[in-house]
Protein backbone atom coordinates (compact mmCIF):
# COMPACT_ATOMS: atom_id res chain seq x y z
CA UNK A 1 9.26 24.49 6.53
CA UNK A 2 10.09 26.40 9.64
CA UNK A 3 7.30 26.92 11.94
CA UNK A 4 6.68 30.78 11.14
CA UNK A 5 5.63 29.71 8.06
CA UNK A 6 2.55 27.43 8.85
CA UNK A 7 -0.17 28.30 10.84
CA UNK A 8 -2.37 25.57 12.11
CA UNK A 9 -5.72 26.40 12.87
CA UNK A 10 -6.91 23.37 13.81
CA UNK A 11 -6.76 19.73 14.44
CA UNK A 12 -8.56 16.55 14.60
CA UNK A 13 -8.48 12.98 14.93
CA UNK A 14 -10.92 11.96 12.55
CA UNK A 15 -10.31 8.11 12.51
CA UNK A 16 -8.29 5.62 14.72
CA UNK A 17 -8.28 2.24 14.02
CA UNK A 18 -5.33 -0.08 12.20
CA UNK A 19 -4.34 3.72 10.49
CA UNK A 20 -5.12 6.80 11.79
CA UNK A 21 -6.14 9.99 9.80
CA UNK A 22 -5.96 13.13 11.36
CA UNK A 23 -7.83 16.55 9.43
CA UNK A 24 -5.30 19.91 9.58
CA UNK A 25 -6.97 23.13 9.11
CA UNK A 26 -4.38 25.51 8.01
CA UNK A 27 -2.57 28.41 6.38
CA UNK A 28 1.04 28.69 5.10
CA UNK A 29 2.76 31.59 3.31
CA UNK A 30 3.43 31.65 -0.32
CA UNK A 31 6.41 32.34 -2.58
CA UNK A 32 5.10 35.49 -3.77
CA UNK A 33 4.72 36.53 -0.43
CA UNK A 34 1.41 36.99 1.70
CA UNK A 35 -0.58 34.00 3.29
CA UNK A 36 -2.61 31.27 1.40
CA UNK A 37 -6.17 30.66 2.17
CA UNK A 38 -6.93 28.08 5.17
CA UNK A 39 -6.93 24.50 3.37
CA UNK A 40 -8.47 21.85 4.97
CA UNK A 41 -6.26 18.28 4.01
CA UNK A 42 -6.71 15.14 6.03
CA UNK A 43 -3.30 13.25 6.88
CA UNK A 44 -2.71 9.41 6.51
CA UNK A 45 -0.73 8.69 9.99
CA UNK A 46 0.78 4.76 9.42
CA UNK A 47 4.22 5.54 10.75
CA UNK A 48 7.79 5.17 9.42
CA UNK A 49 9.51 2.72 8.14
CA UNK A 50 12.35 0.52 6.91
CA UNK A 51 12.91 -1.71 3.20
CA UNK A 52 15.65 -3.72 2.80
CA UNK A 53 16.77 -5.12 -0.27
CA UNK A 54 18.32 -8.58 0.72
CA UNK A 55 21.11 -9.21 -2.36
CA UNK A 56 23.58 -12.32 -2.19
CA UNK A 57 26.76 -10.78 -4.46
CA UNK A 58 28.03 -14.07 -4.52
CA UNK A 59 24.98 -15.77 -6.56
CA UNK A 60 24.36 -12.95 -7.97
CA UNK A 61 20.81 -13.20 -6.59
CA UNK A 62 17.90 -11.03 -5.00
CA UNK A 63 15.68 -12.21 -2.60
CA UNK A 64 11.60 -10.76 -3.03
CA UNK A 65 9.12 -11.51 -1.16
CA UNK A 66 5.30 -11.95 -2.40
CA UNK A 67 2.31 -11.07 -0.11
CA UNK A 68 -1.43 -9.72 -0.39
CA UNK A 69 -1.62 -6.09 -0.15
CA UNK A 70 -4.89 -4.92 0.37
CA UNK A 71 -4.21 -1.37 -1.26
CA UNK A 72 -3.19 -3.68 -4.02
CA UNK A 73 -6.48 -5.01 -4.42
CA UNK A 74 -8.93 -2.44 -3.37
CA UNK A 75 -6.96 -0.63 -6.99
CA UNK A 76 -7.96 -3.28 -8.40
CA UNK A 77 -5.00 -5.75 -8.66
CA UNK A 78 -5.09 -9.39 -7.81
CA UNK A 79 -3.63 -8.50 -4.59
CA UNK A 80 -0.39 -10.22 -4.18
CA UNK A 81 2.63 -8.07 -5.00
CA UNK A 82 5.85 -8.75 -5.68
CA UNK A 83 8.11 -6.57 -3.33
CA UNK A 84 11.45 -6.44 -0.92
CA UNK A 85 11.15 -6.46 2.88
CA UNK A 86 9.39 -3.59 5.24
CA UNK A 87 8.38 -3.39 8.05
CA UNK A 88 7.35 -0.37 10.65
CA UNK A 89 9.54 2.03 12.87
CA UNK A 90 7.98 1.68 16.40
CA UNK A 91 8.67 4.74 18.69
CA UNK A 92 12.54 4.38 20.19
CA UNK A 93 13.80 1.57 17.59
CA UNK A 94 16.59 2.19 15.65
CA UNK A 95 15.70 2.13 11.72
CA UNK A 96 18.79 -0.21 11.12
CA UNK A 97 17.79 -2.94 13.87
CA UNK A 98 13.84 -3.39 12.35
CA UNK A 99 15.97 -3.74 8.82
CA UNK A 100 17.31 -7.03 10.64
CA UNK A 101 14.40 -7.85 12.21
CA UNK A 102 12.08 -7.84 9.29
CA UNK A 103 14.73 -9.33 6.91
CA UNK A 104 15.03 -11.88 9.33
CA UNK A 105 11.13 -12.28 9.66
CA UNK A 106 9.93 -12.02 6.25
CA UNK A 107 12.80 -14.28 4.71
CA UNK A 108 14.37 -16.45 7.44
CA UNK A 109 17.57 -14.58 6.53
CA UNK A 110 20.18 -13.19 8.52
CA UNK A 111 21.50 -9.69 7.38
CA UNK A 112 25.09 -9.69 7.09
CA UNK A 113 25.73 -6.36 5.81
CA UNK A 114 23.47 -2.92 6.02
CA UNK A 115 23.64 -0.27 3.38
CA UNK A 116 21.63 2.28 3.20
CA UNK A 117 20.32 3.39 -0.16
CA UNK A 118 17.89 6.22 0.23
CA UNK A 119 15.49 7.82 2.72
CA UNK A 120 12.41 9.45 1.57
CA UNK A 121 8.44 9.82 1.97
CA UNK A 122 6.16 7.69 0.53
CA UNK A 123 3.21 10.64 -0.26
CA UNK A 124 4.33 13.81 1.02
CA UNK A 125 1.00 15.35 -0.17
CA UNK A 126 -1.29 12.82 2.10
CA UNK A 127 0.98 10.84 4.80
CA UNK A 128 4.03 11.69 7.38
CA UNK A 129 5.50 8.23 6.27
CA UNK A 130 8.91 8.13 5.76
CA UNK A 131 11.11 5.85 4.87
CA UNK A 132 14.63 4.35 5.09
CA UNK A 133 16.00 1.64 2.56
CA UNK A 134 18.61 -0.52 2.65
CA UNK A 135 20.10 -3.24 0.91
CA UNK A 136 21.44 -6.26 3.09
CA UNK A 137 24.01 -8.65 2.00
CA UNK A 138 22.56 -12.21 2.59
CA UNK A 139 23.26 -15.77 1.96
CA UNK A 140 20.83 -17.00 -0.20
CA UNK A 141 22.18 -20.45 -0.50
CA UNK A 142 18.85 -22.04 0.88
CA UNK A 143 16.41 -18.97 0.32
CA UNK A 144 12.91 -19.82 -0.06
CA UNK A 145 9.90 -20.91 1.41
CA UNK A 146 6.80 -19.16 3.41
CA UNK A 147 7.67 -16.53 6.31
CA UNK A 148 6.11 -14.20 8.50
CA UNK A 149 4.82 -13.89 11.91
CA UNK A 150 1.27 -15.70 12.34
CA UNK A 151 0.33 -13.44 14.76
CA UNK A 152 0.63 -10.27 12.39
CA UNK A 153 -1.54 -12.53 9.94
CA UNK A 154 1.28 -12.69 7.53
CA UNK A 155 1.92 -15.45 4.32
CA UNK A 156 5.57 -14.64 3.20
CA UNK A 157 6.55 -16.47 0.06
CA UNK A 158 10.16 -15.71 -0.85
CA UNK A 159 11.07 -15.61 -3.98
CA UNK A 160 14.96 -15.69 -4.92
CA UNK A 161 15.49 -13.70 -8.12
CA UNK A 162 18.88 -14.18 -9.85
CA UNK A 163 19.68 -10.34 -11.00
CA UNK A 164 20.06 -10.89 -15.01
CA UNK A 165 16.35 -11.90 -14.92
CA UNK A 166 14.99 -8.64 -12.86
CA UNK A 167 14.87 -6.54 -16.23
CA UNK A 168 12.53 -8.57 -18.23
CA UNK A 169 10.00 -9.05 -14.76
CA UNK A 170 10.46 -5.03 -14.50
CA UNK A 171 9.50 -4.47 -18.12
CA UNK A 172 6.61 -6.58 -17.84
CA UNK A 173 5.36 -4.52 -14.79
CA UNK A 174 6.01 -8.29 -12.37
CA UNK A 175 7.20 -5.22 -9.71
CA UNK A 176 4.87 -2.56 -9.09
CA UNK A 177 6.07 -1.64 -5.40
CA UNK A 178 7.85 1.78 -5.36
CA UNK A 179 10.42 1.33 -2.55
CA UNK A 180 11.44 -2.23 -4.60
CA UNK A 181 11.83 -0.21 -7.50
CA UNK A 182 14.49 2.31 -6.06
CA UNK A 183 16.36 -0.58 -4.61
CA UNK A 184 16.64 -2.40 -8.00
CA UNK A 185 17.77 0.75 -9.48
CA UNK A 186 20.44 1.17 -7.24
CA UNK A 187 21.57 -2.08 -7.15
CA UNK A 188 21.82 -1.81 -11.07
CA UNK A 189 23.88 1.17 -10.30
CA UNK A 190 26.05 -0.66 -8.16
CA UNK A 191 26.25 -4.22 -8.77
CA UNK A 192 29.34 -4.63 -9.47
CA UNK A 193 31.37 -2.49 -6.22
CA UNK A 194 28.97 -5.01 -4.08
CA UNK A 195 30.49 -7.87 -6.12
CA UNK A 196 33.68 -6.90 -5.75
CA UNK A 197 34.03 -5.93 -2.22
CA UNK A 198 32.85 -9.45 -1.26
CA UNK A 199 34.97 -11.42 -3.69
């Protein structure tokens, strides 16, 4: 929306901790013309972000990571989801270099290739998060084993996933992370170019 089109009457940080939620009192126009009535919505600020999809077209294999998610649990899940890379955009970074990073991080795996799959936003009705995914051609030869950065209190366990067996763990709900669904579904789409290119 252009700016003509919203009017903000107000602002406020309302919390700032590990998140931060700001509260937007404001106005926009409608279709049918005229002006709606102020709405008051509070907005989920946890910054952009990356997911990579690390996929070995030689092995045929994906590598997932599992990790507790505490939005997982508070749902009321176990906790520990079943999901591809991420990691956070900070201000300046190139999206493509924290794909590396994190892959790097999260599964002791060096990127080889980047392709980017999709860019979108998580919520658009409650956060400004947006994110960029990728898929990353890696060599999953030796993959496996616990990752992450101690500092960052993470407990990485990657899990390589050869791709015929990724239906029957999706149909049985084993992946309930949106962003790892899109990249499944596009690597279903396009499987076999990836195979082919790197024979």
């Amino acid at each position: 929306m252009t700016e003509d089109r919203v009017e903000v009457i107000a602002k406020e940080t309302v919390f700032d901790g590990y998140f931060r939620i700001d509260r937007y009192r404001l106005r926009h126009t409608l279709h049918e013309g005229g002006w709606s009535k102020p709405l008051v919505r509070e907005v989920f600020e946890r910054g952009h972000a990356v997911a990579v999809l690390p996929y070995d077209p030689v092995l045929d294999r994906v590598v997932l990571i599992e990790q507790f998610r505490v939005g997982a649990y508070a749902a009321g899940d176990p906790g520990w989801i079943l999901e591809i890379v991420a990691g956070i955009i900070e201000t300046g970074e190139d999206p493509a270099d924290v794909a590396r990073r994190e892959t790097h991080e999260e599964t002791g795996l060096d990127a080889l290739d980047l392709m980017p799959i999709a860019e979108f936003y998580v919520s658009p009705g409650g956060t400004t998060q947006f994110n960029r995914l990728f898929c990353a051609r890696v060599d999953a030869t030796a993959a496996g084993g616990i990752h992450g950065l101690d500092h960052e209190g993470e407990d990485i366990r990657v899990i390589p996933i050869p791709v015929s067996e990724l239906p029957k763990i999706i149909s049985s709900t084993g992946i309930r992370d949106a962003s790892t669904l899109i990249a499944l579904q596009w690597l279903f789409a396009n499987r076999e170019t990836l195979r082919q290119a790197d024979a």
